[in-house]
C-alpha atoms as a PDB file:
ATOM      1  CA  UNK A   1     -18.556 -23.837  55.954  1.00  0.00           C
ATOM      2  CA  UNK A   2     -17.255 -20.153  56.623  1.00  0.00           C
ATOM      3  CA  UNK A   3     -13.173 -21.158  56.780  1.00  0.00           C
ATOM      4  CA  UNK A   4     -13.925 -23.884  53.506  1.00  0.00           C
ATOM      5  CA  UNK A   5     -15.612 -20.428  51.580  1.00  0.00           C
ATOM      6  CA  UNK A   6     -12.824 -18.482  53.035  1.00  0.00           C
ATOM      7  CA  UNK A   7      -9.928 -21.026  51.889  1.00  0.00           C
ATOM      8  CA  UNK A   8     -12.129 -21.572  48.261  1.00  0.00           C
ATOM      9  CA  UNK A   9     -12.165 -17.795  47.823  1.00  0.00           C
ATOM     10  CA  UNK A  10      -8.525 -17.035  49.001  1.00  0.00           C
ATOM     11  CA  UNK A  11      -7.326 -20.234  46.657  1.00  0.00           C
ATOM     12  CA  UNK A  12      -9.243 -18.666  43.376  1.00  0.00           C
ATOM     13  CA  UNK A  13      -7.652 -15.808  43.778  1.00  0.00           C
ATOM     14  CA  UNK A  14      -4.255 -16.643  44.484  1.00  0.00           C
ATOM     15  CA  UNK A  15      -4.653 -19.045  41.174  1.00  0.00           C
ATOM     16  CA  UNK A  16      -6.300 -15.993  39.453  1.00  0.00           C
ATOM     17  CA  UNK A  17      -3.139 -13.391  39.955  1.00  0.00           C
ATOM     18  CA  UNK A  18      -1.062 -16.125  39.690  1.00  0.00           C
ATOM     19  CA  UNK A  19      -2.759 -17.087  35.929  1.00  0.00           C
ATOM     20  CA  UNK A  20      -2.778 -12.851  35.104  1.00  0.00           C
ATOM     21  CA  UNK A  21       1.015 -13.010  36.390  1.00  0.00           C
ATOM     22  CA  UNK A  22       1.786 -15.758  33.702  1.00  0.00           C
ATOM     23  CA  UNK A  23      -0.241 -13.989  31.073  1.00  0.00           C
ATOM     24  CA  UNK A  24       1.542 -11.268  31.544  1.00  0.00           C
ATOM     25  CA  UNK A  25       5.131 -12.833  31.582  1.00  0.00           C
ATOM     26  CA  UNK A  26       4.237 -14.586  28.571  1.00  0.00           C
ATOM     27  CA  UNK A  27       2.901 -11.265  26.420  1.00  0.00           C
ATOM     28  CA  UNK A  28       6.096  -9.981  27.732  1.00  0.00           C
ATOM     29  CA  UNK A  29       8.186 -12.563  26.834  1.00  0.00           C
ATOM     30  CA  UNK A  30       6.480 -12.742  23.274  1.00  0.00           C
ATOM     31  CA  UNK A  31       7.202  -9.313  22.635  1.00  0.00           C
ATOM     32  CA  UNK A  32      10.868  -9.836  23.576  1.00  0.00           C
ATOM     33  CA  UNK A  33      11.083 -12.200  20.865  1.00  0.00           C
ATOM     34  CA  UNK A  34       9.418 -10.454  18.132  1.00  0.00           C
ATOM     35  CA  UNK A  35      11.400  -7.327  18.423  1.00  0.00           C
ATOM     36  CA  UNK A  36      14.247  -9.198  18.570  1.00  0.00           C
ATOM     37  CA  UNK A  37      13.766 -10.859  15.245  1.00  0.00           C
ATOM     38  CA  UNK A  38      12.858  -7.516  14.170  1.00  0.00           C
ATOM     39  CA  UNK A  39      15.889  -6.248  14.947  1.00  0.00           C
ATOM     40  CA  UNK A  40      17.713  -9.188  13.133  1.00  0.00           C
ATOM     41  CA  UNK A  41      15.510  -8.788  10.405  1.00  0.00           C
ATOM     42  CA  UNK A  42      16.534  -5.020   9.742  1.00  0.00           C
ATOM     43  CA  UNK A  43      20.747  -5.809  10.462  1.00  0.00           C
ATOM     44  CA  UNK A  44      20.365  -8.362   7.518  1.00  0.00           C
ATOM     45  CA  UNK A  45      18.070  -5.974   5.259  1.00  0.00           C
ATOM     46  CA  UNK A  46      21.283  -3.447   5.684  1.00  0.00           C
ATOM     47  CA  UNK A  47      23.730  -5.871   5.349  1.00  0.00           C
ATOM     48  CA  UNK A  48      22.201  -6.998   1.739  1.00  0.00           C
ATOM     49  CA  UNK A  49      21.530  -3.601   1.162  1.00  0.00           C
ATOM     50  CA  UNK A  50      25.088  -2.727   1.040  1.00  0.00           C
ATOM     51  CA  UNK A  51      26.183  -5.539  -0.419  1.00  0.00           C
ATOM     52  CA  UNK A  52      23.865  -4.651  -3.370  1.00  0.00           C
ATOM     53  CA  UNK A  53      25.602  -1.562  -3.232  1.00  0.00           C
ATOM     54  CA  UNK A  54      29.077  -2.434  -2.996  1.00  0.00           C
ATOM     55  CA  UNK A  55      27.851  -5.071  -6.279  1.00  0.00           C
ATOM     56  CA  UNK A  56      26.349  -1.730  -8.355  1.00  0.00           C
ATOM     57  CA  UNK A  57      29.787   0.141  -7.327  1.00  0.00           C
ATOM     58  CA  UNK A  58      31.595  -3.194  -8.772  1.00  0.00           C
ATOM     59  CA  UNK A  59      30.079  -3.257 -12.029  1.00  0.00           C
ATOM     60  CA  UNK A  60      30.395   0.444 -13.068  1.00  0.00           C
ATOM     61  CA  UNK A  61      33.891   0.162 -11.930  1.00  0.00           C
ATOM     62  CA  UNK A  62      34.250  -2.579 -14.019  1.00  0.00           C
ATOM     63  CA  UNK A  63      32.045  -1.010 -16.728  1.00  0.00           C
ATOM     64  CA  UNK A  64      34.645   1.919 -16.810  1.00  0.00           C
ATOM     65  CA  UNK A  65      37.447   0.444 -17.088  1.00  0.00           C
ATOM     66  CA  UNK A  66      36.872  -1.890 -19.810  1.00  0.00           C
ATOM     67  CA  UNK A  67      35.742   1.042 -21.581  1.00  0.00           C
ATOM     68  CA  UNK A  68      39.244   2.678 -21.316  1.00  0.00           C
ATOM     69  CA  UNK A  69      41.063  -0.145 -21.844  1.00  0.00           C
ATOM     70  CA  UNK A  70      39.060  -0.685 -25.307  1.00  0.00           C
ATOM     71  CA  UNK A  71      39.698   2.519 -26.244  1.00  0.00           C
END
């Protein structure tokens, strides 16, 4: 009974920081992800921020130069 206790012992924890090891890998892994769609998340933000602003620039150029050409 003393080696089977030994063996059951040594084989719960070897599946025990074996299970924390995959936790961990996987919160890791997780986190990877998220901050990587974060990151594509904020390039597109800025990209259709300056498109807006390249759009606003447009129009008051436009906006100007009809005026002058009415005139």
């Amino acid at each position: 009974l003393g080696l089977y206790a030994e063996t059951l012992v040594l084989t719960v924890a070897i599946m025990g920081a074996v299970s924390a090891g995959d936790a961990v890998r996987a919160r890791e892994e997780t986190r990877r992800t998220r901050a990587a769609a974060q990151s594509r998340l904020l390039a597109m933000e800025r990209r259709q921020a300056a498109q807006a602003e390249r759009a606003a620039i447009a129009r008051e150029l436009h906006d100007m130069i009809a005026h002058s050409v009415s005139m």
